[in-house]
Protein backbone atom coordinates (compact mmCIF):
# COMPACT_ATOMS: atom_id res chain seq x y z
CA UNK A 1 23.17 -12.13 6.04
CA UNK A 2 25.81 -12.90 8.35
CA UNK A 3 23.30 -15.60 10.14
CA UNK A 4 22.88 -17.42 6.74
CA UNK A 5 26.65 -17.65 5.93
CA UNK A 6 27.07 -18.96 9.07
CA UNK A 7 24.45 -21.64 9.47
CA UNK A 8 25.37 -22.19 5.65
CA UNK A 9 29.23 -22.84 6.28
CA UNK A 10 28.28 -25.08 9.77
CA UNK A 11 25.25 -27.19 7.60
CA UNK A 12 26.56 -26.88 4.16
CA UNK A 13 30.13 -26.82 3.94
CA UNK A 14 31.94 -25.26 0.74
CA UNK A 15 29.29 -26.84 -1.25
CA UNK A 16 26.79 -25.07 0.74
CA UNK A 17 28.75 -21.55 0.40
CA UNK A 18 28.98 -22.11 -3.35
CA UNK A 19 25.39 -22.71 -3.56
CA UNK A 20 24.76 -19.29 -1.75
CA UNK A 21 27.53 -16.97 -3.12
CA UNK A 22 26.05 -18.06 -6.47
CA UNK A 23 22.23 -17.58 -5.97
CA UNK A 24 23.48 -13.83 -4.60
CA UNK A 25 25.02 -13.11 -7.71
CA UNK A 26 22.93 -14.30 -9.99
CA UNK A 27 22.31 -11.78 -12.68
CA UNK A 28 21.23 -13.23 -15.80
CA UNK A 29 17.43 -14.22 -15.51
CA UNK A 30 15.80 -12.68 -18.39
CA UNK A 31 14.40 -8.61 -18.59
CA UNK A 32 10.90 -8.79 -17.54
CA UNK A 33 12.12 -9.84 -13.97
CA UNK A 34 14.99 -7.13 -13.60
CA UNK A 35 11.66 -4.82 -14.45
CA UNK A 36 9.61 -6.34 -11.88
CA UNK A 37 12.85 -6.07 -9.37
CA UNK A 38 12.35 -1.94 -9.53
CA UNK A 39 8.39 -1.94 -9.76
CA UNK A 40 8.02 0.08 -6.78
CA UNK A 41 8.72 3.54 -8.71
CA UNK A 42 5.92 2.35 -10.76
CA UNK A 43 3.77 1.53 -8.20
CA UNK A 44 4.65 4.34 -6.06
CA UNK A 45 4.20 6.73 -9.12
CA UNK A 46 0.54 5.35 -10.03
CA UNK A 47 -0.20 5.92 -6.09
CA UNK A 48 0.56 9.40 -6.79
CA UNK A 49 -1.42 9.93 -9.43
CA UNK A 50 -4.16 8.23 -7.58
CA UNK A 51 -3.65 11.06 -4.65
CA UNK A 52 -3.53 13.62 -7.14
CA UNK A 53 -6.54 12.55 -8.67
CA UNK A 54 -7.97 12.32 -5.27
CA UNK A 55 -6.77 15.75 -4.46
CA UNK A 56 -5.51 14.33 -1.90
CA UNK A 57 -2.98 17.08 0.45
CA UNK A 58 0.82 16.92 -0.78
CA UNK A 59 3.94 18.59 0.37
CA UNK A 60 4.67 21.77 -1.51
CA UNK A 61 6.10 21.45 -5.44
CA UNK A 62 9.76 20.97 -5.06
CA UNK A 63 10.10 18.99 -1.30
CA UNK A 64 11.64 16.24 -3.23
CA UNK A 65 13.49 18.09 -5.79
CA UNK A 66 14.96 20.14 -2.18
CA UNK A 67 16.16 16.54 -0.77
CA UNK A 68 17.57 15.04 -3.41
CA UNK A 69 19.71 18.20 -3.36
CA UNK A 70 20.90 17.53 0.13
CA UNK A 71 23.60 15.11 0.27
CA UNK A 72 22.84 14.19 3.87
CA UNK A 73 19.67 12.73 2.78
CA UNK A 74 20.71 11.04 -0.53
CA UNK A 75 23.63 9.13 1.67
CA UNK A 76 21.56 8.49 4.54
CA UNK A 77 18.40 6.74 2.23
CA UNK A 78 20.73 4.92 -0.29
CA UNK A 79 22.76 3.19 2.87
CA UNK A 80 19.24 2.70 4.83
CA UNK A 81 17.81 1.13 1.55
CA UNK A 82 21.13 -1.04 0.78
CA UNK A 83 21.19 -2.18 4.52
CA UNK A 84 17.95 -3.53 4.19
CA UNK A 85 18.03 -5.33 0.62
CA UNK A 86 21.07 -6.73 1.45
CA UNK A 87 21.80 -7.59 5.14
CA UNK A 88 18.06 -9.04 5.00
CA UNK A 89 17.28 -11.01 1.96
CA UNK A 90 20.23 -13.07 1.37
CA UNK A 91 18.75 -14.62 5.04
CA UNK A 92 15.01 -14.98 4.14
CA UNK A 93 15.10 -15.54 0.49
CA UNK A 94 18.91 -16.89 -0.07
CA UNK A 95 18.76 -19.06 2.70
CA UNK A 96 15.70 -19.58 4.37
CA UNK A 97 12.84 -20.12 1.66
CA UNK A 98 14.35 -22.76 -0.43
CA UNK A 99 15.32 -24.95 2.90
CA UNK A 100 11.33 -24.03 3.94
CA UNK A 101 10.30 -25.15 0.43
CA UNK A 102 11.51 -28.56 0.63
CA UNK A 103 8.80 -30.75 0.97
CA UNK A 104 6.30 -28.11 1.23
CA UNK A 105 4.08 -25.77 -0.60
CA UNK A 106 5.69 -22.53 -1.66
CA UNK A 107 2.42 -20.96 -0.10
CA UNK A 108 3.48 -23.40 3.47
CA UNK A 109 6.97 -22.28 3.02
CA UNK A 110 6.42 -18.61 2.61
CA UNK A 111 3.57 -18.34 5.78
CA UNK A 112 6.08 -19.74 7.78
CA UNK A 113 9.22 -17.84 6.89
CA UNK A 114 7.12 -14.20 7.00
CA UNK A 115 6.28 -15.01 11.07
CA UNK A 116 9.90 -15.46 11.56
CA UNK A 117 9.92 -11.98 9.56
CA UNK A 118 7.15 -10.59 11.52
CA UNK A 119 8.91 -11.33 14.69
CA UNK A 120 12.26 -10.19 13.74
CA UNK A 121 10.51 -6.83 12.80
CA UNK A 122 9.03 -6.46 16.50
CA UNK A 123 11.84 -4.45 18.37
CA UNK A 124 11.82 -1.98 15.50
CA UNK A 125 7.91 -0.82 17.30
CA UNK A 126 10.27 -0.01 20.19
CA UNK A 127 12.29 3.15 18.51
CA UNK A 128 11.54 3.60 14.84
CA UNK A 129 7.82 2.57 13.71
CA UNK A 130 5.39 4.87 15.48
CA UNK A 131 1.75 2.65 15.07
CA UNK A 132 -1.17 2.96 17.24
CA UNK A 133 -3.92 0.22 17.81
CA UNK A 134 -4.29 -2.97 16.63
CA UNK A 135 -5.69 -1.83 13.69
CA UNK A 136 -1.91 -0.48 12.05
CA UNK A 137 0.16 -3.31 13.54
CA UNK A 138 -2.36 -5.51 11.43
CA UNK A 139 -2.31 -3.67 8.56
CA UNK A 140 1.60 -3.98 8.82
CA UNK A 141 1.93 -7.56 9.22
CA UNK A 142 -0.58 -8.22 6.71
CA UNK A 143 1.66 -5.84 4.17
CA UNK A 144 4.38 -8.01 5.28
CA UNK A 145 3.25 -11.00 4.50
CA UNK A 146 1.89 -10.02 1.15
CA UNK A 147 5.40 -8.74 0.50
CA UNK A 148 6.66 -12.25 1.42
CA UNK A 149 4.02 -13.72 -1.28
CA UNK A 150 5.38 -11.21 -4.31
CA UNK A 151 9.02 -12.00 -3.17
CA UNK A 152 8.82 -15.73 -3.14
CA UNK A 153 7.08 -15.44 -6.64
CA UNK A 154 10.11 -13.26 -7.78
CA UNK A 155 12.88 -15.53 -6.49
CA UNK A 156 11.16 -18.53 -7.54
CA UNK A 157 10.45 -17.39 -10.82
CA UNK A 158 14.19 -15.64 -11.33
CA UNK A 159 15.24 -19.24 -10.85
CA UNK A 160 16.11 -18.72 -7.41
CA UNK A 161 18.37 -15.18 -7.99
CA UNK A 162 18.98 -13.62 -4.46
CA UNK A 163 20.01 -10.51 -6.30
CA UNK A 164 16.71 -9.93 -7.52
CA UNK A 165 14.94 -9.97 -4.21
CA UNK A 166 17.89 -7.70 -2.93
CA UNK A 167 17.33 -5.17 -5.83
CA UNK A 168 13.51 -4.92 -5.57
CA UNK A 169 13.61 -4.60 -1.54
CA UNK A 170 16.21 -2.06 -1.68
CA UNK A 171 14.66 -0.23 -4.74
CA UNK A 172 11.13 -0.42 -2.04
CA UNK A 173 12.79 1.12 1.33
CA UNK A 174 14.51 3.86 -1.30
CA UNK A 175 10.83 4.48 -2.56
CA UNK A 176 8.87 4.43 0.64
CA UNK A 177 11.85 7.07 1.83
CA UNK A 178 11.33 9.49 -1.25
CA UNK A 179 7.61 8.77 -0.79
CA UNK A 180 6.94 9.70 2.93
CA UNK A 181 8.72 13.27 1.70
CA UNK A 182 5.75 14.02 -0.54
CA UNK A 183 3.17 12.65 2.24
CA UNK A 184 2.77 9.63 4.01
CA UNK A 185 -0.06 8.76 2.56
CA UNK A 186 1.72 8.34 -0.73
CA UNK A 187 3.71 5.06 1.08
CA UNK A 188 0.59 3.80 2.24
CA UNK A 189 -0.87 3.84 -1.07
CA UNK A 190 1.92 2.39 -2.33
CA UNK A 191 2.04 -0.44 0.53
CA UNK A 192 -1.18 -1.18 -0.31
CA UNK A 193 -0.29 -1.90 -4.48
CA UNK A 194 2.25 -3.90 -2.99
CA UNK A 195 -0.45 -5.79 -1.44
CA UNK A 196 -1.93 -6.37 -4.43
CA UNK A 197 1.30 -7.75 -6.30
CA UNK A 198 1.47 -10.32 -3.57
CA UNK A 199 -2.44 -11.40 -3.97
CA UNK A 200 -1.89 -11.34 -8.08
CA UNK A 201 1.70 -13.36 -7.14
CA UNK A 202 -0.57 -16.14 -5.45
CA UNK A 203 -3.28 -16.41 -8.38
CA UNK A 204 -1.09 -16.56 -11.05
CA UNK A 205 1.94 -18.42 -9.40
CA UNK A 206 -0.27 -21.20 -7.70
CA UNK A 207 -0.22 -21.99 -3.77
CA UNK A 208 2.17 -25.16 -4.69
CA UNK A 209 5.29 -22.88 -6.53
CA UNK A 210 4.61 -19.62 -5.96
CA UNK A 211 6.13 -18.90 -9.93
CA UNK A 212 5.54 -18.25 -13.29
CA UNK A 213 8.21 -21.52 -14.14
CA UNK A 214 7.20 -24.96 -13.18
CA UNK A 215 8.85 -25.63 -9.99
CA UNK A 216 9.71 -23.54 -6.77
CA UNK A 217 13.52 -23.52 -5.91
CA UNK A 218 15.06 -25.93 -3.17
CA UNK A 219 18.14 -26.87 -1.80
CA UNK A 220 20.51 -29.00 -4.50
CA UNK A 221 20.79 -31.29 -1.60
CA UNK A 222 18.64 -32.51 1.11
CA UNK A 223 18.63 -29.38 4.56
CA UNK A 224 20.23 -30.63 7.68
């Protein structure tokens, strides 16, 4: 976040700024995409039914009930999630993707954004994501960039709202928190819905906007 104001105030001026501060406030784009914004409960709730169905091995009735009640936890996964949804996306989506977008494809725009993404998600393997064999870090950049698909269709479709790509990501770290409490294969399951959202994102927004509306979202005036 800090990044994009400051490449927006050096390439943009106050114009620029305005443009920003207003995309990351924008509130009012209609219900059914402040529903899609907290869709990972209802993903993450069909993946449990799935498990359950499955009979699939879960943590013992109550482990989420027991850390909700801690107020350690609660602080700790609300300022994790927040930290997230809002130090990264007004960078990727609020500033990045609509600069990408001019002149290309949304599909172009968003391939090229997620391996700037992917590569600014690299030290994390280093001291907090524990992955072995090619096999995971695959399956975690391809979950990445399926992510990017669903939240270029979101954006683009909110009419370029940086609060709604905020919202959803932090609603999806709070999730995959609460989740890995009941078992982690619950997140992967949940991950892999995600997937899906991004491949149903791409057939029903197009490869050239990426959105239910006619046109992807661009710069009001040409990048430097």
């Amino acid at each position: 976040m800090v990044a994009a104001v400051l490449v927006t105030t050096i390439s943009g001026g106050r114009a620029g700024l305005s443009e920003f501060w207003g995309r990351l406030v924008r509130w009012r784009v209609g219900l059914v995409w402040w529903l899609l914004a907290v869709s990972p409960v209802v993903l993450c709730l069909l993946g449990l039914v799935a498990l359950r169905i499955a009979g699939a091995p879960l943590a013992p009735a109550g482990a989420l009930r027991r850390a909700f009640a801690d107020p350690a936890w609660i602080g700790s996964m609300f300022l994790a999630s927040l930290a997230y949804g809002v130090g990264e996306e007004p960078g990727w989506r609020g500033f990045a993707l609509p600069r990408l977008q001019y002149g290309r494809s949304a599909l172009r725009a968003t391939l090229l954004l997620s391996i700037g993404w992917g590569l600014w998600h690299v030290p994390y393997f280093f001291y907090r994501y524990h992955m072995h064999g090619v096999g995971e870090y695959t399956g975690f950049y391809l979950g990445l960039i399926a992510g990017a698909l669903w939240l270029t269709f979101l954006y683009n479709s909110a009419g370029g709202s940086t609060l709604i790509v905020i919202v959803w990501h932090t609603v999806w770290n709070a999730v995959a928190l609460a989740a890995a409490v009941v078992s982690p294969a619950l997140v992967a399951v949940t991950s892999a819905l995600i997937m899906v959202s991004g491949i149903v994102a791409l057939l029903v927004g197009g490869a050239r906007r990426l959105s239910w509306t006619d046109a992807h979202v661009v710069p009001s005036s040409t990048p430097a």
